[in-house]
Protein backbone atom coordinates (compact mmCIF):
# COMPACT_ATOMS: atom_id res chain seq x y z
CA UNK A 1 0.00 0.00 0.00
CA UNK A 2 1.33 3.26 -1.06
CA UNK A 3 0.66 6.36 1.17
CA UNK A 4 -0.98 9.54 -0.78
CA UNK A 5 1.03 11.99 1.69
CA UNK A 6 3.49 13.19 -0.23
CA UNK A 7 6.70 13.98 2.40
CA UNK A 8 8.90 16.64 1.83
CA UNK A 9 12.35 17.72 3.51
CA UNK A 10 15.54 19.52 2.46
CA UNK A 11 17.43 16.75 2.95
CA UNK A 12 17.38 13.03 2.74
CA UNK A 13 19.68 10.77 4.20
CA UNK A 14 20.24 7.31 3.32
CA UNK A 15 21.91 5.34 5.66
CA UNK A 16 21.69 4.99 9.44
CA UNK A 17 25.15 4.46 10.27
CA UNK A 18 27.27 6.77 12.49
CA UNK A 19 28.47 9.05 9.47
CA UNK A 20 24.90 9.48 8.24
CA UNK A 21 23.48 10.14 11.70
CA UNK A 22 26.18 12.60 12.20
CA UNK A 23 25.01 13.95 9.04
CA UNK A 24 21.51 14.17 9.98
CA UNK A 25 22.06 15.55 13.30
CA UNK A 26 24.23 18.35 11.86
CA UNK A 27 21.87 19.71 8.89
CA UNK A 28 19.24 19.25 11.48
CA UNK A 29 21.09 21.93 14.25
CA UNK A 30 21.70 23.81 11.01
CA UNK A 31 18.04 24.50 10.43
CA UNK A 32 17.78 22.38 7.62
CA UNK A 33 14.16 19.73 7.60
CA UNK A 34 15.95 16.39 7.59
CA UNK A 35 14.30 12.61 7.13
CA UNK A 36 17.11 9.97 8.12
CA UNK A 37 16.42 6.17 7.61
CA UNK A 38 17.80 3.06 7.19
CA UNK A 39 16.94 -0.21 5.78
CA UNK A 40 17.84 -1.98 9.46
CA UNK A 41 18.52 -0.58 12.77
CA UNK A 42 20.86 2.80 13.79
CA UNK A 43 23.79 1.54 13.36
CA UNK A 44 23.08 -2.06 13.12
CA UNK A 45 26.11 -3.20 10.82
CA UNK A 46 29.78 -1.23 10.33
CA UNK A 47 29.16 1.21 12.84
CA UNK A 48 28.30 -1.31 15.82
CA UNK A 49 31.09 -3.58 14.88
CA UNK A 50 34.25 -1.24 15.26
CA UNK A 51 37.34 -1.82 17.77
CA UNK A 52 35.25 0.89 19.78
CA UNK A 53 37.52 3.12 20.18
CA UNK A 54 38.13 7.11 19.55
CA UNK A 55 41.67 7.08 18.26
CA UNK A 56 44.18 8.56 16.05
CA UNK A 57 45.61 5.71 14.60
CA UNK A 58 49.08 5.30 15.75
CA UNK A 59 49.61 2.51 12.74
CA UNK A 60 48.49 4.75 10.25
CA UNK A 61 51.96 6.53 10.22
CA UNK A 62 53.42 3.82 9.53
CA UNK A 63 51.62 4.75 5.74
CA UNK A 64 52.58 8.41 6.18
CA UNK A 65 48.78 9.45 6.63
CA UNK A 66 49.91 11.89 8.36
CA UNK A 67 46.85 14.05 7.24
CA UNK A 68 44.57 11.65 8.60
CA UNK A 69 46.26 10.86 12.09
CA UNK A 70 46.36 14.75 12.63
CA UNK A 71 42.11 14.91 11.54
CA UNK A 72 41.81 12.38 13.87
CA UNK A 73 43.83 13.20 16.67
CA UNK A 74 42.13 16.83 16.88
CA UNK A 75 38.99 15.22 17.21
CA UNK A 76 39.49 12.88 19.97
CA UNK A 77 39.19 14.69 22.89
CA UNK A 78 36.28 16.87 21.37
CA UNK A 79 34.59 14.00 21.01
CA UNK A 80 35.49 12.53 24.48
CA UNK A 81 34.15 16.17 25.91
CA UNK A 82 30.76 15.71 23.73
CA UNK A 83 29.28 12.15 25.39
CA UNK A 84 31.38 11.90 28.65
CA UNK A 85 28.89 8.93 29.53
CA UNK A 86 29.76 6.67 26.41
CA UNK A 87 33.56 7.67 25.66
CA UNK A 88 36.32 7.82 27.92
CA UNK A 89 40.07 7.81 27.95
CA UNK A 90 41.91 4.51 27.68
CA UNK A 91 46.02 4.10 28.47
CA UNK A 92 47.35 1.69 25.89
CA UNK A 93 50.33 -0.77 26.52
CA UNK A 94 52.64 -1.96 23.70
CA UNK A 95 54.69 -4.37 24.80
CA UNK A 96 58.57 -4.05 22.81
CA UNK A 97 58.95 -7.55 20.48
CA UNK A 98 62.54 -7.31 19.14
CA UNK A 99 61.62 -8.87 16.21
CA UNK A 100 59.12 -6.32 15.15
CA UNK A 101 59.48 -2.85 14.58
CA UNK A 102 62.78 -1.00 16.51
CA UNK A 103 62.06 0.83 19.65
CA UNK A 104 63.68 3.69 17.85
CA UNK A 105 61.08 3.69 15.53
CA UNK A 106 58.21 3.08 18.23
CA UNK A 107 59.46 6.43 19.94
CA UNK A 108 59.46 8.46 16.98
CA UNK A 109 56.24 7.56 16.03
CA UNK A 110 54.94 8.23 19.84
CA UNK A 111 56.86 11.49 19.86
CA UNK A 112 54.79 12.19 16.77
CA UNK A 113 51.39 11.05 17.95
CA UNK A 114 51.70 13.30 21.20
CA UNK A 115 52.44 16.48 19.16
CA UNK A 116 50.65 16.31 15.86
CA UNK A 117 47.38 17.80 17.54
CA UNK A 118 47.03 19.40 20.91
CA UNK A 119 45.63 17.73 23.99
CA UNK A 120 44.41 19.14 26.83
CA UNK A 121 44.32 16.46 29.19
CA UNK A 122 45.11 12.72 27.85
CA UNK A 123 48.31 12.16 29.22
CA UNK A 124 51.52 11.79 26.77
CA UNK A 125 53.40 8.22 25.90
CA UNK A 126 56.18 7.11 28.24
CA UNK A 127 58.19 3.84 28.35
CA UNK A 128 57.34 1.04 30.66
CA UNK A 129 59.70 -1.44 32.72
CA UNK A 130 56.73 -4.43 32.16
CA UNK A 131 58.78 -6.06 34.80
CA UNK A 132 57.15 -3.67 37.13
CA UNK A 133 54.36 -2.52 35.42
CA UNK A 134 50.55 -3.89 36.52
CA UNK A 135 50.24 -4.55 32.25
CA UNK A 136 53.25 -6.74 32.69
CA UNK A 137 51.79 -9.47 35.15
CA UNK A 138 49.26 -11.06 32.42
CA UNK A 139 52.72 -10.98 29.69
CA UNK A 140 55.34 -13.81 29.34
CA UNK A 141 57.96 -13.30 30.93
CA UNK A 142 59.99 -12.72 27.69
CA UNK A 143 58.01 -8.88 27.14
CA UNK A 144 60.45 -6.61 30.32
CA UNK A 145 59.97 -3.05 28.14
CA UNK A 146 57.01 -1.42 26.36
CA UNK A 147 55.53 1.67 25.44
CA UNK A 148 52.55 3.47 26.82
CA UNK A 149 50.07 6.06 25.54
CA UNK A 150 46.61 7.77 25.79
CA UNK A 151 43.43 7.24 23.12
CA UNK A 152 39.71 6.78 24.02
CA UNK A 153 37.02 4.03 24.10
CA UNK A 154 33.53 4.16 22.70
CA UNK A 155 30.40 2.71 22.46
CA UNK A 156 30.01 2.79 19.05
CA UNK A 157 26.39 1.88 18.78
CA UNK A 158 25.20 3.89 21.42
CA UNK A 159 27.48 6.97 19.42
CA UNK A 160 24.74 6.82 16.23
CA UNK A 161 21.98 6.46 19.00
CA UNK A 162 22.65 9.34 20.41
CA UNK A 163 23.46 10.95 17.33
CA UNK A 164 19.91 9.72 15.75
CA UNK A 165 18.23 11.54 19.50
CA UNK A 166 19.71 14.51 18.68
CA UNK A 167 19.03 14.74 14.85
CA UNK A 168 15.40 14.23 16.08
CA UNK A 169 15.40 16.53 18.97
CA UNK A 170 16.10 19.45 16.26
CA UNK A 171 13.38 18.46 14.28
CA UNK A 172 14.84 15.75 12.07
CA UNK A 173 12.71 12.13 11.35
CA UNK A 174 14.26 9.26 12.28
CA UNK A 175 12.86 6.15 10.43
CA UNK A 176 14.37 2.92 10.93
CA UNK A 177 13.68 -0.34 8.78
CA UNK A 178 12.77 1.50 5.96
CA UNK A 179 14.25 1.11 2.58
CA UNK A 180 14.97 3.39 -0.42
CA UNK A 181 13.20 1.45 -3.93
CA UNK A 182 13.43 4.13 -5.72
CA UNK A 183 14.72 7.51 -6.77
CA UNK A 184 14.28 10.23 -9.43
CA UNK A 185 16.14 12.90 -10.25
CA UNK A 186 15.03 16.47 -10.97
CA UNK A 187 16.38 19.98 -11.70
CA UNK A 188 15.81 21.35 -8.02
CA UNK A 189 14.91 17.56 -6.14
CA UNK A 190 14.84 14.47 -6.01
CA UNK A 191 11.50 11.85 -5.50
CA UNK A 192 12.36 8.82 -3.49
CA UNK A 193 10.39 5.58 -2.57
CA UNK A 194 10.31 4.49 0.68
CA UNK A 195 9.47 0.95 1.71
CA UNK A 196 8.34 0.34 5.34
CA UNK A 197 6.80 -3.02 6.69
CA UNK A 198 3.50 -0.49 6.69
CA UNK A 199 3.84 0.18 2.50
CA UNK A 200 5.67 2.99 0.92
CA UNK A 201 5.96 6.49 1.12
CA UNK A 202 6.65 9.08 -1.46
CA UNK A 203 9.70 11.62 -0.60
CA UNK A 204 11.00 15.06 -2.06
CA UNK A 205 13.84 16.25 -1.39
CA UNK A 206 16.20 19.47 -2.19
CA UNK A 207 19.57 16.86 -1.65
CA UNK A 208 20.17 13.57 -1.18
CA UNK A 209 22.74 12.21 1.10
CA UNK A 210 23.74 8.58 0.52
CA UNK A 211 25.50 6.94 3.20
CA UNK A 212 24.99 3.50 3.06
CA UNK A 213 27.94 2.20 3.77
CA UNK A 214 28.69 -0.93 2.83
CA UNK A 215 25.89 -0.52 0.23
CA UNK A 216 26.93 3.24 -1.04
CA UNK A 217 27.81 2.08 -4.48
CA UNK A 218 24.54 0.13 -5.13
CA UNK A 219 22.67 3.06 -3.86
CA UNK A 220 24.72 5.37 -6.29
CA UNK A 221 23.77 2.94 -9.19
CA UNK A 222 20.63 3.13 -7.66
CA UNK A 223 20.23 6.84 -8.00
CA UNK A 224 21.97 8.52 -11.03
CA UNK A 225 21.99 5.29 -13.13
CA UNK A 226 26.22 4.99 -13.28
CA UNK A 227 28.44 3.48 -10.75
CA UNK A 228 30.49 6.22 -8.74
CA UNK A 229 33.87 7.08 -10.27
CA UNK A 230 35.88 6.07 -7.09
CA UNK A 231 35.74 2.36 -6.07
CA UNK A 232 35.26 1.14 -2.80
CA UNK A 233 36.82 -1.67 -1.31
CA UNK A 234 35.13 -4.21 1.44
CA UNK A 235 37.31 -4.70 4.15
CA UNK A 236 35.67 -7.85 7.18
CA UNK A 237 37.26 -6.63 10.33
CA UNK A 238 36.09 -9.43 12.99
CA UNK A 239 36.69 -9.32 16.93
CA UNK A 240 36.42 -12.39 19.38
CA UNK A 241 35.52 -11.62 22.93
CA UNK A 242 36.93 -13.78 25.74
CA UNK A 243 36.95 -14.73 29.57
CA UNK A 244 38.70 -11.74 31.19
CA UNK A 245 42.73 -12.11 30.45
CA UNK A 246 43.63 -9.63 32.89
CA UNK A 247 42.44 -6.93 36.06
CA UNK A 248 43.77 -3.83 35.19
CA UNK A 249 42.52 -1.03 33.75
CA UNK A 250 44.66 -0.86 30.53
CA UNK A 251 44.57 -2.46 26.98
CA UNK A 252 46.98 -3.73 24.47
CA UNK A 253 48.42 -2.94 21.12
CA UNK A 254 50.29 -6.02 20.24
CA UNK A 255 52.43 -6.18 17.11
CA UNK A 256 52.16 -9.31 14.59
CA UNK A 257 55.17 -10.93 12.42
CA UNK A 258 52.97 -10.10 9.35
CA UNK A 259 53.05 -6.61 10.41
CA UNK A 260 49.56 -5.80 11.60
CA UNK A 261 47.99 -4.05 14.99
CA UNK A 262 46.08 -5.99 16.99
CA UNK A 263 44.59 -4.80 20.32
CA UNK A 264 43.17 -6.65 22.94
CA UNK A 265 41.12 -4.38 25.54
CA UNK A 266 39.11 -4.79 28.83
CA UNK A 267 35.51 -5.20 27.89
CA UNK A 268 32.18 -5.23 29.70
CA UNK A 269 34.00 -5.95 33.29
CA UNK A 270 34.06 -9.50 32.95
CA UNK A 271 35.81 -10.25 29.19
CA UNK A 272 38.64 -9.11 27.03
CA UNK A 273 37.93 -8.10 23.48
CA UNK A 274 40.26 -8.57 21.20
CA UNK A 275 40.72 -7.00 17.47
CA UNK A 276 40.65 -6.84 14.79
CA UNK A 277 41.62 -8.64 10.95
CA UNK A 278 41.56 -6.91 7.84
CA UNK A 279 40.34 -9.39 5.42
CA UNK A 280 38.98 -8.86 1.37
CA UNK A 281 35.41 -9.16 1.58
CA UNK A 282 33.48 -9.80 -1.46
CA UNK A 283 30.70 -11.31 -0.24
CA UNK A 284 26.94 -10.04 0.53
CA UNK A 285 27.48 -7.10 3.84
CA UNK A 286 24.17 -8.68 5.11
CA UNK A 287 25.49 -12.11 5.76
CA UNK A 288 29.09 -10.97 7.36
CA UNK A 289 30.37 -13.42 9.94
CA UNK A 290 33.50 -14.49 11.62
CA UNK A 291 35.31 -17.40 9.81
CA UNK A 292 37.65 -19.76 11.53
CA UNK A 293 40.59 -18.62 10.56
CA UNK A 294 39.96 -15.33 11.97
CA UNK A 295 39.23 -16.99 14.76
CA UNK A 296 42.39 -18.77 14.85
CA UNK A 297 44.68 -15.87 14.01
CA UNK A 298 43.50 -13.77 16.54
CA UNK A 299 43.90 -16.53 19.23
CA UNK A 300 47.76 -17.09 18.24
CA UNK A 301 48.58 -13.28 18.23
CA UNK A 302 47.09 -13.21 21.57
CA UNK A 303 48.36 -16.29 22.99
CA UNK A 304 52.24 -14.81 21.05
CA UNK A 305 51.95 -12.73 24.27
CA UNK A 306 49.74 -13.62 27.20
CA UNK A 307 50.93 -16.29 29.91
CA UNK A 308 47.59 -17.90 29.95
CA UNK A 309 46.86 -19.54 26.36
CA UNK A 310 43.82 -19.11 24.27
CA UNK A 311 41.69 -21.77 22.16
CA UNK A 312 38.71 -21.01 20.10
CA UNK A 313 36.80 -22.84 22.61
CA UNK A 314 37.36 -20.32 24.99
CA UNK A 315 35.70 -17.69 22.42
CA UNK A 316 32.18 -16.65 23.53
CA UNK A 317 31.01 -13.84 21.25
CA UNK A 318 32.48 -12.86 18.15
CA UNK A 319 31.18 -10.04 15.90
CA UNK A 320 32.32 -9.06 12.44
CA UNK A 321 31.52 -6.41 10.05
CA UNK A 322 32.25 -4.68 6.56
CA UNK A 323 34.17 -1.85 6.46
CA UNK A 324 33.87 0.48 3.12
CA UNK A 325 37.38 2.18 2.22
CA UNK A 326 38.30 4.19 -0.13
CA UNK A 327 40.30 1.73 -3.11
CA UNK A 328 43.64 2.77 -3.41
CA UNK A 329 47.37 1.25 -4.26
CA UNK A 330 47.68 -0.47 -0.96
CA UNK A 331 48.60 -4.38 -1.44
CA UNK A 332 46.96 -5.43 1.48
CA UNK A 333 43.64 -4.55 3.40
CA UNK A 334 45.79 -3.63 6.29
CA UNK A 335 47.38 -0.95 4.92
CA UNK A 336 44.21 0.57 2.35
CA UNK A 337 43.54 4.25 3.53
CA UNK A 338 40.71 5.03 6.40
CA UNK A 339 40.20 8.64 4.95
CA UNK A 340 36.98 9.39 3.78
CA UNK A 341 35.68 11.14 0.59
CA UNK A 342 32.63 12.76 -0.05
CA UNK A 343 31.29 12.67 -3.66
CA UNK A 344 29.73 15.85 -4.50
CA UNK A 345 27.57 15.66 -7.25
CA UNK A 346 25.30 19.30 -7.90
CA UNK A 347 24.48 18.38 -11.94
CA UNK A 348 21.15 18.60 -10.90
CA UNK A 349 19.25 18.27 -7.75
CA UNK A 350 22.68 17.64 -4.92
CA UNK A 351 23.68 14.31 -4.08
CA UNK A 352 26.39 13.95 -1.43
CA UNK A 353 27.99 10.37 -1.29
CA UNK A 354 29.99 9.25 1.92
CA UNK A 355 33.02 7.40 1.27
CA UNK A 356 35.16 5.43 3.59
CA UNK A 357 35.79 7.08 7.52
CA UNK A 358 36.50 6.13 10.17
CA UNK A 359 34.50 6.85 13.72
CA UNK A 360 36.90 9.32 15.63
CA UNK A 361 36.66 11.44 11.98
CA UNK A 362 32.67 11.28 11.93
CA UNK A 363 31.56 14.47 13.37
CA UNK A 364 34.74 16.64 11.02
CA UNK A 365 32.83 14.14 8.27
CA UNK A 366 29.46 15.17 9.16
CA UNK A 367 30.76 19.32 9.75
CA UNK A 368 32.55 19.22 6.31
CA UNK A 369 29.11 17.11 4.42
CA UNK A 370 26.72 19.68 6.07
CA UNK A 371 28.78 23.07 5.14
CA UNK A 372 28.44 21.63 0.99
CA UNK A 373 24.67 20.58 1.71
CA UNK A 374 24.23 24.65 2.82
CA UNK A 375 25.96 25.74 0.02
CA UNK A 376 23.94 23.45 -2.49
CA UNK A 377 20.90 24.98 -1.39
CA UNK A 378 21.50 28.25 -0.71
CA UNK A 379 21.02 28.28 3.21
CA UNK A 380 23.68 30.32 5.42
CA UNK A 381 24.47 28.32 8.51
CA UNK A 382 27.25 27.93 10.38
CA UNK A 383 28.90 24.97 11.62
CA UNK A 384 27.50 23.89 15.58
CA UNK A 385 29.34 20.50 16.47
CA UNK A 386 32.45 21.29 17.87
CA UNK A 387 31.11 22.58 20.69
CA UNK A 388 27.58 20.95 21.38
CA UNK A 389 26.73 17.76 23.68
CA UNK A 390 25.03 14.85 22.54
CA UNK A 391 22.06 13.57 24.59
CA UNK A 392 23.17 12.35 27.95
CA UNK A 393 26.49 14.13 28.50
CA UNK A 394 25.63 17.08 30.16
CA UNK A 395 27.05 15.84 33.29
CA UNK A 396 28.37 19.62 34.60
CA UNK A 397 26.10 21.69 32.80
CA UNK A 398 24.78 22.80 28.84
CA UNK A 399 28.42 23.47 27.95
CA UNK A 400 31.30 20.49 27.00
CA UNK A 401 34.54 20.56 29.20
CA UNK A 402 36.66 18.50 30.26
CA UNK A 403 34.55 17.80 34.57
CA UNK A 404 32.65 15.31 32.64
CA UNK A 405 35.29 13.17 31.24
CA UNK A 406 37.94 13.44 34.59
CA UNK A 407 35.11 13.55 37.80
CA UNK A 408 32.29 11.12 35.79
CA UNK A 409 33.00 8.92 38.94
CA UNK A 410 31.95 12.05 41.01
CA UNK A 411 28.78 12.66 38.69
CA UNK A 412 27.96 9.02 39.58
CA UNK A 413 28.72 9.15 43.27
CA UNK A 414 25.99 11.97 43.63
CA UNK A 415 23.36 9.80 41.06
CA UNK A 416 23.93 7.24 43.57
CA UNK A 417 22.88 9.71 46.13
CA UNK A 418 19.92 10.94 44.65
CA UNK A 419 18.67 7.36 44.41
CA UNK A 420 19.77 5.45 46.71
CA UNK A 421 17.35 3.04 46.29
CA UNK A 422 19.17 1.63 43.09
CA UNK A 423 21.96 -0.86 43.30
CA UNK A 424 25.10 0.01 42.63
CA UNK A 425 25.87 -2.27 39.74
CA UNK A 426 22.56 -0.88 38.14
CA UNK A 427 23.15 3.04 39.15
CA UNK A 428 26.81 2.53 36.82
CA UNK A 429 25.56 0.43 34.09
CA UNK A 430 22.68 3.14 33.45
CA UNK A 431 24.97 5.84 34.05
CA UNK A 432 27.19 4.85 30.98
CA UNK A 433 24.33 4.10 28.65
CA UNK A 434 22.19 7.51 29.48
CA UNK A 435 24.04 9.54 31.44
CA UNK A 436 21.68 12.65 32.56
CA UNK A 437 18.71 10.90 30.31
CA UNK A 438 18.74 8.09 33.01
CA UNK A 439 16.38 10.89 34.67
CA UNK A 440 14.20 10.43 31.88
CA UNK A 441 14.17 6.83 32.15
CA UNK A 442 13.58 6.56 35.95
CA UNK A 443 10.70 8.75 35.43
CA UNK A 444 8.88 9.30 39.04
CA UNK A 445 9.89 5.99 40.13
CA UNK A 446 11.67 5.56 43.72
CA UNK A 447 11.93 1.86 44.41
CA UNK A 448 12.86 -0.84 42.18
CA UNK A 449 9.51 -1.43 42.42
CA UNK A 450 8.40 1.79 40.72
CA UNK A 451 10.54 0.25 37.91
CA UNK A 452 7.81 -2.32 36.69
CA UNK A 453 8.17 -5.87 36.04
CA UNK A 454 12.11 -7.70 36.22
CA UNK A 455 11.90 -8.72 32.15
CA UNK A 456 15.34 -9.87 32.44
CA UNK A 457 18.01 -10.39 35.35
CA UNK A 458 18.42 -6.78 35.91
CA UNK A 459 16.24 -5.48 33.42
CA UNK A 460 13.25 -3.41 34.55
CA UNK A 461 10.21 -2.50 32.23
CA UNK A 462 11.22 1.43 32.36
CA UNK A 463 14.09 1.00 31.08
CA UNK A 464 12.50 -1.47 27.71
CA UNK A 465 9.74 1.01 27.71
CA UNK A 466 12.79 4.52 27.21
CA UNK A 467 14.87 2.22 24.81
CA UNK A 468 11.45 1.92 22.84
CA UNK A 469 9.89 5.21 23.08
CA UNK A 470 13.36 6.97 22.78
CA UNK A 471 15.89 4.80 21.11
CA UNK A 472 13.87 2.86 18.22
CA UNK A 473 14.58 -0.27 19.67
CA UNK A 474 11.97 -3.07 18.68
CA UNK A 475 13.25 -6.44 19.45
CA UNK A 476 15.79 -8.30 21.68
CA UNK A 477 18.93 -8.09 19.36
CA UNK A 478 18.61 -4.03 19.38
CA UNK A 479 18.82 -4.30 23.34
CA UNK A 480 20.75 -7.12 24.14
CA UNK A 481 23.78 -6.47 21.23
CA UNK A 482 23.35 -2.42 20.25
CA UNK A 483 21.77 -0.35 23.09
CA UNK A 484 23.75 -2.56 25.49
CA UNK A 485 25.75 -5.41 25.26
CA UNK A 486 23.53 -7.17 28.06
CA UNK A 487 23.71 -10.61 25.65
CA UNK A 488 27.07 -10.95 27.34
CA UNK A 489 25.35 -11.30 31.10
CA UNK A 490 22.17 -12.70 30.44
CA UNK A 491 20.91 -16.38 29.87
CA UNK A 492 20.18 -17.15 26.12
CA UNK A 493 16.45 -17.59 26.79
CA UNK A 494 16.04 -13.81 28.06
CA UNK A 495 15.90 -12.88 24.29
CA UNK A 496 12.06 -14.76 23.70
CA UNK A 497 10.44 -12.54 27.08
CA UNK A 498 12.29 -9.49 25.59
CA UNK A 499 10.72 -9.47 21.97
CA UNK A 500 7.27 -10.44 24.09
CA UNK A 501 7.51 -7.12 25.88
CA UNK A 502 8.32 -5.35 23.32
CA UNK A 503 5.80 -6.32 21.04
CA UNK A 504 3.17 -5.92 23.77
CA UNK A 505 4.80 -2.29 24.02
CA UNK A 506 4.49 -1.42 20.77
CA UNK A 507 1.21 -2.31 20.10
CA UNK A 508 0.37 -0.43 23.08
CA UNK A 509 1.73 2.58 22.17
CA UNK A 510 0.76 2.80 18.62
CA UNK A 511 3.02 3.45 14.97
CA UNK A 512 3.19 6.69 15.31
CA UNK A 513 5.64 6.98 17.77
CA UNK A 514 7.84 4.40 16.79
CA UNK A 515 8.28 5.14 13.31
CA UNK A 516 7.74 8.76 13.34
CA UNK A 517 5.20 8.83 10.44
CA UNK A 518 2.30 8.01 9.99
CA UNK A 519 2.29 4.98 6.86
């Protein structure tokens, strides 16, 4: 069933990944009328399968991208200030192989990395004497020296969440599980299809803003009829999470004889993640999976170092997913470029195509995209990100800073306080998911009671019923894997009562609300 309302916007975005919700969210603060969707959930493929972390990317100057480190580096502790709740700073260990790169060389390219964009209050890189060092206890006995310094962690699928809240909260429409069929090009805008469980809706728009992804090409071909002029190239990157490998609070970057990073990073209390291969993908981005090789080859890097020996037995989650870089001369899939381009394309109505990225790069992505969308259609506005919040992190007050990333234990200590009533465990896992929106979620409860009905070990109806009202989620897998990694902690059968609730929910509350339009 096709709906007679005819939609209109000034811009449509395909793709609900973190580079098109960053896209979204900054035409939307720019005044612009914005429809977002996706074919799947925010950020249900690339975007939630990253290393999760907000980095420069010390390898990359190893490949000279010196551009790119520098882009990246000056946006890591903006970012860090912008969602104090989901990010925070992370102390990385590389233990010294003598067989691998020189220590020389290691120091030069720390030097480097601690001067090529300012910092205000990560700490700088130092040596380490392992032998004394709480990273070296876990280590054979054969690692005595390495080299430490300072990136950030993220939750990466929370990141286009929050991104996708704040799009909306300026006025944008978010609309998940809905498809572009079909687009036509005009002088001043474009007509697009779009197919929803519901039936299809017709679009115009002033630009369109493909950022599929994985997909961007076939929604290119899709669009002007011709396959873009630069190539991309599908990269599987695939993590394996394990029993926890060590207590302290820092992470790895480990070295491999075929030249390649790995890291291997404290995850979700109890486990160690460790990450990631570059593998040629050629394959269908929709059925991307782990294969046992990865498998294997992460386990032997790891066990290359650690004292206590991994099998793939001892693996019990693994996620993979495509990454879309920019084709260039690079041999290997290690070494291809994580610069982005963006196609711009004003023959006719605009059409901006994302290309490659990287997360720590998405909001400069989104900043630079939005400034040519303005331009395109005529609209003065200036650029907003660099110094705006994202939902949640306005732990200290309306304006970033640095409180919220260095006292978030103090902003947690007086949550705590205010309800008291809420067990600790539950007070901190909320408090990194929402930060000030747990307020929202909580509502006028005060008791656990006032929380509703215990769908799962630790969690309560209110906070199903915020992640569905405010966060599009609409079965199990978008709470138990995206909004949280709860699939880690709970047993396997939790996922059936879940998707019971939340259908009950749903039909409770209507369409409307959940898919922001009326089909």
């Amino acid at each position: 069933m096709t709906n007679d309302r005819q939609l209109e916007c000034d811009v449509l975005v395909v793709g609900g990944g973190i580079n098109g919700a960053g896209i979204a969210r900054d035409c939307a603060g720019r005044g612009l009328s914005v429809i977002l969707c996706d074919k799947d959930d925010l950020g249900a493929h690339t975007s939630s399968a990253s290393s999760k972390l907000i980095h420069g990317g010390l390898r990359y100057l190893e490949h000279r991208e010196f551009g790119l480190v520098r882009k990246a580096l000056a946006e890591r502790e903006l970012l860090l200030r912008s969602a104090p709740h989901i990010m925070h700073p992370l102390r990385f260990v590389m233990p010294h192989d003598a067989g691998q790169r020189p220590a020389w060389l290691i120091r030069a390219g720390l030097f480097l990395y601690d001067r090529l964009a300012p910092r205000d209050f990560l700490p700088g890189s130092e040596s380490a004497d392992l032998a004394c060092h709480p990273a070296g206890v876990p280590l054979k006995p054969a690692f005595t020296r390495g080299f430490v310094y300072s990136d950030g962690w993220v939750d990466d699928a929370r990141l286009v969440v929050l991104n996708a809240m704040d799009a909306r909260e300026r006025g944008a429409m978010v609309l998940t599980h809905t498809r572009c069929t079909a687009f036509e090009r005009h002088p001043g805008h474009w007509m697009a299809t779009l197919a929803h469980a519901g039936g299809a809706q017709r679009v115009k728009a002033r630009c369109l803003v493909n950022a599929a992804g994985p997909w961007a090409a076939s929604v290119a071909q899709l669009a002007t009829g011709t396959a873009p002029a630069r190539r991309l190239r599908l990269v599987k990157g695939s993590h394996i999470v394990v029993p926890r490998l060590f207590d302290h609070p820092f992470a790895y970057i480990f070295q491999h004889p075929d030249g390649r990073i790995v890291f291997a990073m404290p995850y979700e209390g109890a486990f160690t993640l460790i990450g990631t291969t570059d593998v040629e993908f050629q394959g269908d981005p929709d059925q991307v999976g782990i294969a046992g090789s990865e498998t294997s080859y992460l386990c032997e890097l790891a066990n290359r170092y650690f004292r206590h020996q991994l099998t793939p037995g001892d693996v019990v989650w693994s996620y993979s997913g495509v990454r879309p870089l920019l084709e260039d001369a690079a041999a290997s899939a290690a070494a291809a470029t994580r610069d982005y381009l963006l196609g711009q394309d004003s023959a006719a109505a605009p059409l901006l195509s994302v290309f490659g990225g990287k997360i720590t790069t998405y909001r400069r992505l989104a900043q630079e995209g939005s400034d040519w969308i303005c331009r395109a259609l005529g609209r003065a506005a200036p650029a907003w990100t660099g110094n705006a919040l994202l939902p949640g992190g306005d732990l200290f007050g309306p304006v970033p800073g640095s409180r919220g990333v260095l006292e978030f234990g103090r902003w947690v200590a007086a949550l705590q306080q205010r309800h008291a009533w809420l067990p600790p465990a539950l007070a901190q896992r909320w408090a990194r998911a929402y930060g000030t929106r747990v307020e929202v979620l909580l509502g006028d409860a005060g008791s656990i009671a006032g929380l509703g009905e215990q769908v799962a070990p630790g969690l309560y109806a209110a906070e199903l019923r915020y992640l569905v009202r405010h966060e599009w989620a609409r079965c199990a897998q978008d709470v138990l894997w995206r909004r949280s990694k709860l699939g880690l902690h709970l047993p396997p059968g939790c996922a059936g009562d879940i998707d019971a609730w939340i259908a009950a929910c749903r039909q409770g509350l209507g369409a409307a609300p959940l898919t922001e339009t009326a089909w």
